[in-house]
N, C-alpha and C. Protein backbone atom coordinates (compact mmCIF):
# COMPACT_ATOMS: atom_id res chain seq x y z
N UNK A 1 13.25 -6.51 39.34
CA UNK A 1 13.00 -5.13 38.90
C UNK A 1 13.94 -4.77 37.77
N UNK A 2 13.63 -4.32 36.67
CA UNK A 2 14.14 -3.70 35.65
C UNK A 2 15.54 -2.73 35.75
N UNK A 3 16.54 -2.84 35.63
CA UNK A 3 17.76 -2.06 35.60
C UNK A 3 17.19 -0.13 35.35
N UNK A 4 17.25 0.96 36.11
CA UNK A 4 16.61 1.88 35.74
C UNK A 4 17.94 3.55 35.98
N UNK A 5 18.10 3.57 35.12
CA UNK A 5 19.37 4.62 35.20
C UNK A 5 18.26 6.20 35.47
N UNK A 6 19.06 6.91 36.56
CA UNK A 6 18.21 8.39 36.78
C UNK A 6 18.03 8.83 35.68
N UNK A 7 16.77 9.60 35.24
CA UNK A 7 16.64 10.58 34.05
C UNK A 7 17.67 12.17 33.80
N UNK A 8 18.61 12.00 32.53
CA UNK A 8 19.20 12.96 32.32
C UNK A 8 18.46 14.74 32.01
N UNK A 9 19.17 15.39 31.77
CA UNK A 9 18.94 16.81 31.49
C UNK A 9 17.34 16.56 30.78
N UNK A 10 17.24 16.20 29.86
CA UNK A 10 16.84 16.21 28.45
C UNK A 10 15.59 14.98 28.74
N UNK A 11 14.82 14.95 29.59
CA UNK A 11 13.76 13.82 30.39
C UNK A 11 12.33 13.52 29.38
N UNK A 12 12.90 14.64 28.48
CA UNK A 12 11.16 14.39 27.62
C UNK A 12 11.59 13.71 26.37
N UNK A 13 10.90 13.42 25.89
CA UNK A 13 11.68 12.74 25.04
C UNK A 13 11.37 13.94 23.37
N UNK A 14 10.52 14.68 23.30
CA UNK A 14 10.58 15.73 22.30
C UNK A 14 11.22 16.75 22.62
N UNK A 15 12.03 17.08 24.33
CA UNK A 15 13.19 17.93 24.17
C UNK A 15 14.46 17.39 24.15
N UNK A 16 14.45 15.77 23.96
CA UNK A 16 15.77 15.61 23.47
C UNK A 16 16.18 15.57 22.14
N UNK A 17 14.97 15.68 21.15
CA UNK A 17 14.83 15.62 19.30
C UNK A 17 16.23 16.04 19.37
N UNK A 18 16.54 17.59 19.74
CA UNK A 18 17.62 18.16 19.09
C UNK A 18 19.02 18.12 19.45
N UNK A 19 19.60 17.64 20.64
CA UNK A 19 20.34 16.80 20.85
C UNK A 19 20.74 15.57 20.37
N UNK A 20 19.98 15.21 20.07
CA UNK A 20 19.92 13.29 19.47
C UNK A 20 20.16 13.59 18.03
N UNK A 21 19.76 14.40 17.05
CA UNK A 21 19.77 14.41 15.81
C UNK A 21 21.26 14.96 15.43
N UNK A 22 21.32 15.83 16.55
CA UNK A 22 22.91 16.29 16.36
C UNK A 22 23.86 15.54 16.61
N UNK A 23 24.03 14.73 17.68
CA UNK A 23 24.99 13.75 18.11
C UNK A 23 24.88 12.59 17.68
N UNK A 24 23.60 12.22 17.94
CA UNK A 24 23.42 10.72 17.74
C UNK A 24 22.97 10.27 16.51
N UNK A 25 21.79 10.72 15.94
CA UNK A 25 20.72 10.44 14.70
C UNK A 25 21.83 9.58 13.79
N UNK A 26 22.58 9.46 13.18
CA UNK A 26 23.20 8.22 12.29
C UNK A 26 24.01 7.37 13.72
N UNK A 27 24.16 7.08 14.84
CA UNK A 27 25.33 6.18 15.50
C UNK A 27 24.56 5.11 15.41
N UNK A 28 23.71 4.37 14.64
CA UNK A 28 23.21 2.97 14.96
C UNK A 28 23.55 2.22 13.59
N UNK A 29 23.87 2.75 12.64
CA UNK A 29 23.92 2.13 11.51
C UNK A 29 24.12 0.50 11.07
N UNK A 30 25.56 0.00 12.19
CA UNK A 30 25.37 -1.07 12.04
C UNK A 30 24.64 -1.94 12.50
N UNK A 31 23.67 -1.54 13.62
CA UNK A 31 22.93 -2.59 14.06
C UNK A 31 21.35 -2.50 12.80
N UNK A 32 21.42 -0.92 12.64
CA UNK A 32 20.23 -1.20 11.54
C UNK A 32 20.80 -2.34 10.04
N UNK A 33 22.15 -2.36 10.07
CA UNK A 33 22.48 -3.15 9.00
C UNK A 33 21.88 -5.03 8.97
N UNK A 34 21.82 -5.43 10.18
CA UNK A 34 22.15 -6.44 10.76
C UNK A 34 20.06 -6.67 10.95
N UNK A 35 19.71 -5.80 11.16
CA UNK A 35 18.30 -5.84 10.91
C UNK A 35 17.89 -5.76 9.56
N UNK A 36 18.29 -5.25 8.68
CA UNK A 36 18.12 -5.22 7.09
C UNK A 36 17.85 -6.59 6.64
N UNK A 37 19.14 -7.15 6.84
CA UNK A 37 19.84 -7.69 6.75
C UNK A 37 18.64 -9.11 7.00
N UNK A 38 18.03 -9.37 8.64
CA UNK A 38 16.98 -10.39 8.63
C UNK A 38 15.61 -10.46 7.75
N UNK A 39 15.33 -9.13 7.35
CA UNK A 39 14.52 -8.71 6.79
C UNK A 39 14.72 -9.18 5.33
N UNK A 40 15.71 -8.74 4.99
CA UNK A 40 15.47 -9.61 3.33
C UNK A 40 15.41 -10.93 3.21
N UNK A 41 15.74 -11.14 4.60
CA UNK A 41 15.81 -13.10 4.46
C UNK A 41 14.33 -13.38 4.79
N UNK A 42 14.01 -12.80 5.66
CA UNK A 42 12.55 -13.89 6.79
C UNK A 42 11.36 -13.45 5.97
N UNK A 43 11.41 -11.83 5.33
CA UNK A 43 10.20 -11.13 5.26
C UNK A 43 10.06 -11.02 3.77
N UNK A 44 8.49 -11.60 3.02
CA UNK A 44 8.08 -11.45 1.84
C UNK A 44 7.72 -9.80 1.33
N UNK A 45 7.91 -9.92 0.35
CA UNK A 45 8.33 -8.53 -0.04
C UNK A 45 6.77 -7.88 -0.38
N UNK A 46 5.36 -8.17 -0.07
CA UNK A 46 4.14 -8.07 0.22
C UNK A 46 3.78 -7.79 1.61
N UNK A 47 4.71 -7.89 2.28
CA UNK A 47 3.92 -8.05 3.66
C UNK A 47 4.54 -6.71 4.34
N UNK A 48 3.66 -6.46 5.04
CA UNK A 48 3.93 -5.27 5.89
C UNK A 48 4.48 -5.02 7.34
N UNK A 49 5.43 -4.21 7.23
CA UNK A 49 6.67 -3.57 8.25
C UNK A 49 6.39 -2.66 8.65
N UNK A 50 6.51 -2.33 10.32
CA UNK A 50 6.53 -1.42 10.78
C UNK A 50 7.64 -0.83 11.92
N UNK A 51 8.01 0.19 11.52
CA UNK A 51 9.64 0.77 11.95
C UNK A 51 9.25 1.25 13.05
N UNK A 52 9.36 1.06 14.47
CA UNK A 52 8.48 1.69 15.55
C UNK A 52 10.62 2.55 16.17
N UNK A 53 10.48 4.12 15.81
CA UNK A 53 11.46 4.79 15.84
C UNK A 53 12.61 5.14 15.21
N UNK A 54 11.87 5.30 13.97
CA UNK A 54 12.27 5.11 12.88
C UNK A 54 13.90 6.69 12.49
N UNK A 55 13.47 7.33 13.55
CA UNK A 55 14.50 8.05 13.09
C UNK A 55 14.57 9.29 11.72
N UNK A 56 15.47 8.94 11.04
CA UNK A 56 15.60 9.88 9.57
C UNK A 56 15.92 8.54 8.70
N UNK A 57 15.36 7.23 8.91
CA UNK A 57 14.79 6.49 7.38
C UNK A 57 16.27 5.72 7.19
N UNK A 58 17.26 5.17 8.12
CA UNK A 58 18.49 4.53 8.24
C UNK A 58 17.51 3.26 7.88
N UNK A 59 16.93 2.27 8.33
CA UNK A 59 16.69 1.33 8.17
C UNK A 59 15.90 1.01 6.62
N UNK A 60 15.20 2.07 6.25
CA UNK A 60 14.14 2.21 5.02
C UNK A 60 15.43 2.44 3.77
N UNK A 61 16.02 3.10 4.33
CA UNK A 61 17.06 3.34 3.12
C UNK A 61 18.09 1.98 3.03
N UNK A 62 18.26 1.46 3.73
CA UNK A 62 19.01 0.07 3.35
C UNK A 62 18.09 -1.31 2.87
N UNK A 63 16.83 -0.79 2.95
CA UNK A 63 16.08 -1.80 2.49
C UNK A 63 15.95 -1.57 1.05
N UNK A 64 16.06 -0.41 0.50
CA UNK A 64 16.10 0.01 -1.11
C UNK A 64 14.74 -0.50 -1.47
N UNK A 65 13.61 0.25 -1.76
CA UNK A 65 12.45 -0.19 -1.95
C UNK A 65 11.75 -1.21 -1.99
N UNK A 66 12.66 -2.52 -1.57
CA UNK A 66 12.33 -3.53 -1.77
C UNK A 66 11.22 -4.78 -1.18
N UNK A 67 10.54 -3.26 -0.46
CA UNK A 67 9.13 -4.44 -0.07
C UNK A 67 8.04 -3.09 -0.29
N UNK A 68 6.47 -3.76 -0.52
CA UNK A 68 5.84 -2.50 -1.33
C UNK A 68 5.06 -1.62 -0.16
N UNK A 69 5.34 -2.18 1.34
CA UNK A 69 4.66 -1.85 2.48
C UNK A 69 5.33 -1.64 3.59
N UNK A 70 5.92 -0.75 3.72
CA UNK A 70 6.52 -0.13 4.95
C UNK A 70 6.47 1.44 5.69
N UNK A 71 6.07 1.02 6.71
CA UNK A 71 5.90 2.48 7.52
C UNK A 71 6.43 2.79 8.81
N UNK A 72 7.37 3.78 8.43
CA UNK A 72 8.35 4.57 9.93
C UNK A 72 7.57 5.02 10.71
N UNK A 73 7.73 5.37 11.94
CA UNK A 73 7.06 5.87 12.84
C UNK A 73 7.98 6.55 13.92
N UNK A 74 7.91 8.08 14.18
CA UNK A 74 8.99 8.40 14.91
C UNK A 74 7.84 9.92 15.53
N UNK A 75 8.50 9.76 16.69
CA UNK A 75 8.17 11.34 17.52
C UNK A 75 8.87 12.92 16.98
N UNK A 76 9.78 12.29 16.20
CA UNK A 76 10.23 13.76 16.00
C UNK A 76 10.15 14.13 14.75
N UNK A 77 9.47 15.42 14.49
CA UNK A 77 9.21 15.66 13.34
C UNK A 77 10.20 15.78 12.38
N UNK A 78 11.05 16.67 13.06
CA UNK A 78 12.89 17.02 11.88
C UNK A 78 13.31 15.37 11.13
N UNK A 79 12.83 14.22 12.22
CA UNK A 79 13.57 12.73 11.42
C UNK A 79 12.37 12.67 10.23
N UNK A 80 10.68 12.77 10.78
CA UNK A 80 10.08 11.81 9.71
C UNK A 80 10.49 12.99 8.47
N UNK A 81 10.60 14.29 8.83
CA UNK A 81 10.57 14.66 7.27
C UNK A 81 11.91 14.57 6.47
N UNK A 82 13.09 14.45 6.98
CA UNK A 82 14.12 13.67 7.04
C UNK A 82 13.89 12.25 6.21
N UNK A 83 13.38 11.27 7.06
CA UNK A 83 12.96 10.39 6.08
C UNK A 83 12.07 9.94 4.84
N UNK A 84 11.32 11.06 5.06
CA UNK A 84 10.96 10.86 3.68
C UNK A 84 11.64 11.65 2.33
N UNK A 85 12.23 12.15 2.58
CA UNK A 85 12.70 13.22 1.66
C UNK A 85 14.01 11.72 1.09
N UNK A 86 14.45 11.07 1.86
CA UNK A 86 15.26 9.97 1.97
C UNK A 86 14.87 8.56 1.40
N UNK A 87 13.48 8.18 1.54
CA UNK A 87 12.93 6.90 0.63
C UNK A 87 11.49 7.37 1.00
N UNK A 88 11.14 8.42 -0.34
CA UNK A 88 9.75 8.48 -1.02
C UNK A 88 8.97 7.42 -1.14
N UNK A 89 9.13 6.21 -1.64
CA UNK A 89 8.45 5.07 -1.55
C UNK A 89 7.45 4.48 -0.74
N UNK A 90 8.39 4.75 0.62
CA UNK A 90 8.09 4.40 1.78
C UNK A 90 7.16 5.45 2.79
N UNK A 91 5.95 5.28 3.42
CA UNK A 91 5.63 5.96 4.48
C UNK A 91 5.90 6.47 5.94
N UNK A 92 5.81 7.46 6.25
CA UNK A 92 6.44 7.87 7.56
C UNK A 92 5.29 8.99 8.41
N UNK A 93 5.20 8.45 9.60
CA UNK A 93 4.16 9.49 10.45
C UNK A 93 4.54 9.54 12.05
N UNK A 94 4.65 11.20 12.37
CA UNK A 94 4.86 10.82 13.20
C UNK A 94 3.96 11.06 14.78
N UNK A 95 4.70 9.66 15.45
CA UNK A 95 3.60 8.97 16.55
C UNK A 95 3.89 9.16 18.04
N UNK A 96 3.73 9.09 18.79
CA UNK A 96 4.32 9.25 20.31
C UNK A 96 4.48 8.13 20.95
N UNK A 97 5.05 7.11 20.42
CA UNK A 97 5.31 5.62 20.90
C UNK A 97 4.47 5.45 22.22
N UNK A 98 5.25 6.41 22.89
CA UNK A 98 4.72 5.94 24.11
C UNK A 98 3.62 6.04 25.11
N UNK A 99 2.81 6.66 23.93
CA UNK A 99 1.19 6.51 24.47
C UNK A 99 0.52 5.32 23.66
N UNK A 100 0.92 4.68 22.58
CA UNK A 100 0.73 3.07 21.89
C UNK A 100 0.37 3.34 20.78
N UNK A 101 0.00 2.28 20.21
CA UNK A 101 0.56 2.27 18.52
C UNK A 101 -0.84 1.98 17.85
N UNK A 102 -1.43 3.17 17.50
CA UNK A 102 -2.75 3.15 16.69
C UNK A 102 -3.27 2.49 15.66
N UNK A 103 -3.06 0.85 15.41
CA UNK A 103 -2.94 0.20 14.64
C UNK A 103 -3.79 -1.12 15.61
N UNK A 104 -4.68 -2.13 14.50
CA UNK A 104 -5.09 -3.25 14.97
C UNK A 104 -4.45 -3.99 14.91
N UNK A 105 -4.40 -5.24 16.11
CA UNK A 105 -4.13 -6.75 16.10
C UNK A 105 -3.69 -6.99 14.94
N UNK A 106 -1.87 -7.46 15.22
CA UNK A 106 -1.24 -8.47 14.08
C UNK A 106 -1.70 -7.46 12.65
N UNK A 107 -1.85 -6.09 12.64
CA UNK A 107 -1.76 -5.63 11.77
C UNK A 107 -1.05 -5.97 10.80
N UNK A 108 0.51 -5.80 11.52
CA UNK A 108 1.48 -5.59 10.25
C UNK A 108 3.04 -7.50 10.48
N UNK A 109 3.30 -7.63 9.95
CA UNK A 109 3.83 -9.09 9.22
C UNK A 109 5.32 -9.16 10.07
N UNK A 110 5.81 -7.29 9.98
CA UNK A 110 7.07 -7.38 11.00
C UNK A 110 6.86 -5.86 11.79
N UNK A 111 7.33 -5.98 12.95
CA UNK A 111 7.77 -4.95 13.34
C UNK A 111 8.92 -4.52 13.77
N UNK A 112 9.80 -3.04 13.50
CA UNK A 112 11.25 -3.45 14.16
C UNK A 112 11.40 -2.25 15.05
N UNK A 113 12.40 -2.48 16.11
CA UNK A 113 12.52 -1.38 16.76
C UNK A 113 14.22 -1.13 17.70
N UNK A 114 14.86 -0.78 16.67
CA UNK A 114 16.04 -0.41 16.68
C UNK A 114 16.59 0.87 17.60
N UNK A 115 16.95 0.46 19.17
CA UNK A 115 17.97 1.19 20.24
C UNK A 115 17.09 2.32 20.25
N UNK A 116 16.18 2.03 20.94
CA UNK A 116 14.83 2.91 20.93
C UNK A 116 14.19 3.05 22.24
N UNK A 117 13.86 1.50 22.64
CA UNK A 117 13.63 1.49 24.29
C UNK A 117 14.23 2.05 25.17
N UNK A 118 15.45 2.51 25.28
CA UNK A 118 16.12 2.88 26.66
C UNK A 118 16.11 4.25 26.81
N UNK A 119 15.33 4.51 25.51
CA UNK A 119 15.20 6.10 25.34
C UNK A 119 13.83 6.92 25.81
N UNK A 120 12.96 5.87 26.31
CA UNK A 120 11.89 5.94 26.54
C UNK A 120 11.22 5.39 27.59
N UNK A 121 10.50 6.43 28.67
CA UNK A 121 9.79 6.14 30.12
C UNK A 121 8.77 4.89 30.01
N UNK A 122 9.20 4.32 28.97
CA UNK A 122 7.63 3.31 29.25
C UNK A 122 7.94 1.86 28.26
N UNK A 123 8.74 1.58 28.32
CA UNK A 123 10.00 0.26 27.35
C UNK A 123 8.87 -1.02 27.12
N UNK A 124 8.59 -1.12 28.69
CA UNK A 124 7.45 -2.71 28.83
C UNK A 124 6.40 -2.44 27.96
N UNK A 125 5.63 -1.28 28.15
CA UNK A 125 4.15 -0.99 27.61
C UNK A 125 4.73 -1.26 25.83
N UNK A 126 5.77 -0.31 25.28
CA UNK A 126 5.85 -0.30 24.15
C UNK A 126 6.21 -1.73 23.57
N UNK A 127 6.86 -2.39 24.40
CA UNK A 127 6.72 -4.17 23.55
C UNK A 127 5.88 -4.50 23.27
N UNK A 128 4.64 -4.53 24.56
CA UNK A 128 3.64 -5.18 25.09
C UNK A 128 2.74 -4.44 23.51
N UNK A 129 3.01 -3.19 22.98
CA UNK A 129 2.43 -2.59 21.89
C UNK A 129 2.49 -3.38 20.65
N UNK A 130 3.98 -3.39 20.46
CA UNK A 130 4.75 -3.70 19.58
C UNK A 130 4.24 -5.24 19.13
N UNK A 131 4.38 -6.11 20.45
CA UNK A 131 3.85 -7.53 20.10
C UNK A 131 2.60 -7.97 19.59
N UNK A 132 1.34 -6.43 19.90
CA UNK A 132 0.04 -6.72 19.52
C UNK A 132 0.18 -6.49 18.50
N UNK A 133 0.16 -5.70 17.67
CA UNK A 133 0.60 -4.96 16.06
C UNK A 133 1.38 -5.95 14.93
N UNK A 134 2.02 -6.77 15.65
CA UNK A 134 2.99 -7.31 15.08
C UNK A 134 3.32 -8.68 15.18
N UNK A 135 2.96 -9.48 13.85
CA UNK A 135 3.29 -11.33 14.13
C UNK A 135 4.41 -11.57 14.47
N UNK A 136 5.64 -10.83 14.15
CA UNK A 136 6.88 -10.45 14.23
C UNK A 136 7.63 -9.74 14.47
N UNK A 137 8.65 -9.47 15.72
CA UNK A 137 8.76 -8.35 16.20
C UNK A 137 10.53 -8.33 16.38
N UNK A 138 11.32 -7.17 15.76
CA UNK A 138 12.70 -7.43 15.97
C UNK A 138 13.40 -5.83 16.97
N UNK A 139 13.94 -6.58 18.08
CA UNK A 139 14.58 -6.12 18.66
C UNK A 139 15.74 -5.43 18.88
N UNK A 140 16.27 -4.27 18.87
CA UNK A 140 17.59 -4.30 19.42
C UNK A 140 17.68 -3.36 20.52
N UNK A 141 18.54 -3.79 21.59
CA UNK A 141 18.65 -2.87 22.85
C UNK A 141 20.43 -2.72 23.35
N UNK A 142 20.07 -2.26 24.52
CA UNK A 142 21.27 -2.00 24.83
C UNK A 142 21.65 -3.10 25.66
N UNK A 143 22.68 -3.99 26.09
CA UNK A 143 22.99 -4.99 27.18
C UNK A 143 23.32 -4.19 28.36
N UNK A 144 21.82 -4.77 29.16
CA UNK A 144 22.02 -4.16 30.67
C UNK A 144 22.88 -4.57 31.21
N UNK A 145 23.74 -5.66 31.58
CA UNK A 145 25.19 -5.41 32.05
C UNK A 145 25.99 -4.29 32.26
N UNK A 146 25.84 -3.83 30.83
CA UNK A 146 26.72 -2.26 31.14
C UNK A 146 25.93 -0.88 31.30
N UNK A 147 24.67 -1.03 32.15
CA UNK A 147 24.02 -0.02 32.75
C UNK A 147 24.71 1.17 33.33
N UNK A 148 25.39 0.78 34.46
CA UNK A 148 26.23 1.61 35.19
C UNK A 148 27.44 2.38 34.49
N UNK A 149 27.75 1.29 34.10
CA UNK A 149 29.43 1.61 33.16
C UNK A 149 28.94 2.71 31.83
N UNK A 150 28.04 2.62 31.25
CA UNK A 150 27.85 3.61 30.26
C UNK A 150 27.49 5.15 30.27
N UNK A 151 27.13 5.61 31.01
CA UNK A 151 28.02 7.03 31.50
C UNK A 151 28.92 7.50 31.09
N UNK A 152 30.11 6.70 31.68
CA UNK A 152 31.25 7.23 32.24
C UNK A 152 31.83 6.73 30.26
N UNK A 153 31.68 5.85 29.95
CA UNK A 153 32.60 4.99 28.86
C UNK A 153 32.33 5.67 27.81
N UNK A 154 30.47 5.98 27.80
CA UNK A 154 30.39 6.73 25.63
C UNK A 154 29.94 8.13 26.07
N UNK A 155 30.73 8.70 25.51
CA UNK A 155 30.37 10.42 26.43
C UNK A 155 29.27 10.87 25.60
N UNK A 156 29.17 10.62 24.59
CA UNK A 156 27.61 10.97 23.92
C UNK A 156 26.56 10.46 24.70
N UNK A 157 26.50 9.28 25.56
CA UNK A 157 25.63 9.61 26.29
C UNK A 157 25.16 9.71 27.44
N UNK A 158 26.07 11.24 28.15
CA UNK A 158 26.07 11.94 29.01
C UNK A 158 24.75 12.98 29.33
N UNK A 159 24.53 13.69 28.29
CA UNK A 159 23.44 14.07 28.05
C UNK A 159 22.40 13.49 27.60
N UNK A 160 21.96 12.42 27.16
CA UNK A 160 20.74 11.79 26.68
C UNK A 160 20.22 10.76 27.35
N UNK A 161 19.32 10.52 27.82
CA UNK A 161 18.58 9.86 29.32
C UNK A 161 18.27 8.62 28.14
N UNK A 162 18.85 7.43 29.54
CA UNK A 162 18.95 6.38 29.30
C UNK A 162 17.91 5.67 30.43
N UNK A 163 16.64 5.29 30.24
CA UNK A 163 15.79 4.94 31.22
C UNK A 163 16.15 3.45 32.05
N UNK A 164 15.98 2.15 31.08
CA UNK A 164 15.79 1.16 31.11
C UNK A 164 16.82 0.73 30.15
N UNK A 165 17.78 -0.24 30.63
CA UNK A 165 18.33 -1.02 30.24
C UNK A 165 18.25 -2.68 30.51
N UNK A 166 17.87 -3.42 29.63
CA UNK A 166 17.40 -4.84 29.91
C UNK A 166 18.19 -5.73 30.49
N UNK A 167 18.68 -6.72 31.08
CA UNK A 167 19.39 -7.79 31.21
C UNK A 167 18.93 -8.92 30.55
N UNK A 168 19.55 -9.55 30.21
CA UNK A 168 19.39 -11.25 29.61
C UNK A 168 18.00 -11.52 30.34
N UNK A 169 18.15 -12.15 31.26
CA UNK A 169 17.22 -13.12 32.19
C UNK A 169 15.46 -11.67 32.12
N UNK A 170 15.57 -10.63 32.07
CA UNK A 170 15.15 -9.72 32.15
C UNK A 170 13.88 -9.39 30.67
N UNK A 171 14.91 -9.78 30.05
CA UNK A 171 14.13 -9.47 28.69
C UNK A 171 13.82 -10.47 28.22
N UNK A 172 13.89 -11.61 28.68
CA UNK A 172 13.64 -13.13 28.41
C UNK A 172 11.91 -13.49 29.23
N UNK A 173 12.45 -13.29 30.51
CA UNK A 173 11.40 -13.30 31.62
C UNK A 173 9.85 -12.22 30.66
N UNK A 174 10.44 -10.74 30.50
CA UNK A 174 9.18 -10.29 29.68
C UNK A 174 8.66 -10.74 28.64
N UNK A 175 9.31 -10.75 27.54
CA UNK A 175 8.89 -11.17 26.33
C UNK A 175 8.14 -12.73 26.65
N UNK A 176 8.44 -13.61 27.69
CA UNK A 176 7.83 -14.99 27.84
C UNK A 176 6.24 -14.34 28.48
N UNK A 177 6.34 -13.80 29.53
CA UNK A 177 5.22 -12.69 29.86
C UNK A 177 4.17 -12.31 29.37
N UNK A 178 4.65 -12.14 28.20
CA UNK A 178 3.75 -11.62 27.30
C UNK A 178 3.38 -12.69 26.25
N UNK A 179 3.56 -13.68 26.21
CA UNK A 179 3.08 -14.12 25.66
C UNK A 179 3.92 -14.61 24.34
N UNK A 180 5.60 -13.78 24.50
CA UNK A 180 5.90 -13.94 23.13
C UNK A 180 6.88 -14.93 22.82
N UNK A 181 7.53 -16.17 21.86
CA UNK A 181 8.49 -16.96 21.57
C UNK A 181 9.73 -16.16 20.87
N UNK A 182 10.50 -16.63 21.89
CA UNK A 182 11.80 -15.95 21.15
C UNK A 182 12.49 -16.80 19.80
N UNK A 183 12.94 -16.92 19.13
CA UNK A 183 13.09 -17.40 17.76
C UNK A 183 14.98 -16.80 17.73
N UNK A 184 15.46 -15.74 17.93
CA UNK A 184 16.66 -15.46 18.17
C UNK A 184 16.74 -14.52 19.08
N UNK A 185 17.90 -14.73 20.22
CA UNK A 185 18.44 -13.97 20.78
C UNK A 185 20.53 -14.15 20.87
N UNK A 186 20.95 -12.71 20.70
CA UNK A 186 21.91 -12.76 20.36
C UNK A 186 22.70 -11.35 20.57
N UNK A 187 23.65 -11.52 21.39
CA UNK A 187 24.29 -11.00 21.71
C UNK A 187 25.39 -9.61 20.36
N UNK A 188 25.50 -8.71 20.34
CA UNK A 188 26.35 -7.86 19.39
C UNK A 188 27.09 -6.65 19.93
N UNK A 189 28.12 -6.47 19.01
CA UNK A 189 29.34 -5.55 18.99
C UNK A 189 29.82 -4.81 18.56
N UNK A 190 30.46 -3.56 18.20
CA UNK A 190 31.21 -2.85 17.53
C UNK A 190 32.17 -3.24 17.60
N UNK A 191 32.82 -3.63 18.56
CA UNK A 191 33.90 -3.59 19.01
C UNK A 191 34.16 -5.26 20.22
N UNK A 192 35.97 -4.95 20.59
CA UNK A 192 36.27 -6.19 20.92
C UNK A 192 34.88 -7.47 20.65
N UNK A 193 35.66 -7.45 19.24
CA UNK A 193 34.86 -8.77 18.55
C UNK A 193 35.36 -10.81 19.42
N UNK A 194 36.74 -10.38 18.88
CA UNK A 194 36.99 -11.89 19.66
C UNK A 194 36.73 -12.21 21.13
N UNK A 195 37.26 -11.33 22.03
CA UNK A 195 36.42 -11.53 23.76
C UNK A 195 34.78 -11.59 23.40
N UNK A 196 34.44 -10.69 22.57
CA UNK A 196 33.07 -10.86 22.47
C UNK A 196 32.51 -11.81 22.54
N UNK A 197 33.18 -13.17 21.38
CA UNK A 197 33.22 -14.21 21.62
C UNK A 197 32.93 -15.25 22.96
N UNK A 198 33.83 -15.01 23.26
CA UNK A 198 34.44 -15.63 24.13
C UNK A 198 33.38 -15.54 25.48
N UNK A 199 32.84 -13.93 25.68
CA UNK A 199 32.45 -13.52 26.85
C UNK A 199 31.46 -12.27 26.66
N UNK A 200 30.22 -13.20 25.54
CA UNK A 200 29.60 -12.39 24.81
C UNK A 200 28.51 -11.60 25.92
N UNK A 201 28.18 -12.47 27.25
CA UNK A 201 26.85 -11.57 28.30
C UNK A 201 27.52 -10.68 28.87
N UNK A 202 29.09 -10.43 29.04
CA UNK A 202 29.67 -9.73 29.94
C UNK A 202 29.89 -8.20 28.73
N UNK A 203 30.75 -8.81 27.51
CA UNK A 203 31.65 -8.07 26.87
C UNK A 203 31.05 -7.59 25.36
N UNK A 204 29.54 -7.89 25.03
CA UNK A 204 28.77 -6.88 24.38
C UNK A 204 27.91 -6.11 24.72
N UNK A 205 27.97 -5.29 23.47
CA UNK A 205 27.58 -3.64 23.87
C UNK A 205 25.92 -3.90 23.63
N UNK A 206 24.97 -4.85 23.52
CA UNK A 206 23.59 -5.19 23.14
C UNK A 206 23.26 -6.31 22.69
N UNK A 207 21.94 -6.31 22.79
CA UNK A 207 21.26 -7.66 22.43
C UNK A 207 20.88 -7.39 21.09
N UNK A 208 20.26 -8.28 20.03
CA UNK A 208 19.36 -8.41 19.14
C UNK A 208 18.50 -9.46 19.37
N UNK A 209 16.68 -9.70 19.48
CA UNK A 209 15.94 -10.53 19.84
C UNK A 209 14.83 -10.38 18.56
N UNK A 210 14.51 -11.18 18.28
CA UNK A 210 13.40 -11.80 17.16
C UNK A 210 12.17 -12.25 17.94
N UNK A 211 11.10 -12.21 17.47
CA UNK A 211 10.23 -12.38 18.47
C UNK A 211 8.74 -12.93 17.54
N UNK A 212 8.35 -14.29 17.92
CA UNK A 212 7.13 -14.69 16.88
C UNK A 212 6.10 -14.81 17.85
């Protein structure tokens, strides 16, 4: 069974918009860096991306116009208009993830979805989305290991409901499930980098997973 933390104050996910934009809306930056980042390497600059929580356009804006097909997708209205006002180039609409992703089969070339799942009552369905839509699908979550412990440790998120948090064996087991090949999985950090090392399933703060 899936690691499942009680639902906080804030259980819907369009009455937490305004909480999240205030506290949280930029705290992911470096993991969106680190996704950029695969993206200029793996992905032809023709082919089409899709940002499934996209936020206020962190990931679109480090890509610097540099592919001619990309589209954000976020529930809250304050981010998509946020993001576009942020990279014009780029398209943004916004969707309710978690009723599924209005798009055909292998539509789009990548899809990414950046610390998004645990924020949301329905994590499995939205992969299970994510993987149809998408030949390519990039991950980042939180490391269920520290399910319990995160409460008490990042006080930002005290107030913001944390549903589902994955474990290794957990998110391995689904994604095979479904049908999908993992290509990278990999452990990441802000912080204590060298134990990280050392004692990366225990002592990082998330996964990053690639998915073909």
């Amino acid at each position: 069974m899936y690691q499942r933390m009680k639902p906080r104050p804030y259980g819907n996910f369009y009455m937490e918009e305004k909480y999240w934009e205030k506290n949280l809306g930029d705290s992911h930056n470096g993991l969106v860096e680190i996704v950029a980042g695969i993206l200029e390497k793996e992905m032809g600059p023709s082919e089409k991306l899709l940002d499934v929580g996209c936020g206020k356009g962190n990931l679109e804006i480090l890509l610097k116009d540099k592919f001619d097909s990309v589209l954000g997708i976020d529930a809250s209205k304050n981010s998509i208009e946020h993001a576009r006002m942020r990279s014009p180039k780029y398209k943004f609409s916004r969707v309710d993830i978690a009723k599924g992703l209005p798009f055909k089969d292998k539509h789009f070339d990548w899809v990414t979805c950046v610390e998004v799942l645990e924020h949301i009552e329905t994590p499995v369905f939205v992969i299970k989305e994510m993987m149809r839509v998408g030949k390519n699908v990039i991950i980042t979550c939180p490391n269920g290991f520290w399910t319990e412990l995160r409460p008490t440790i990042h006080k930002g998120y005290i107030n913001v409901p944390n549903y589902v948090h994955f474990t290794e064996r957990q998110l391995k087991n689904l994604i095979k499930e479904l049908g999908g090949k993992i290509v990278l999985f990999k452990y990441f950090s802000t912080s204590w980098k060298i134990l990280r090392n050392i004692y990366p399933r225990f002592l990082s703060t998330g996964v990053i997973v690639v998915i073909s």
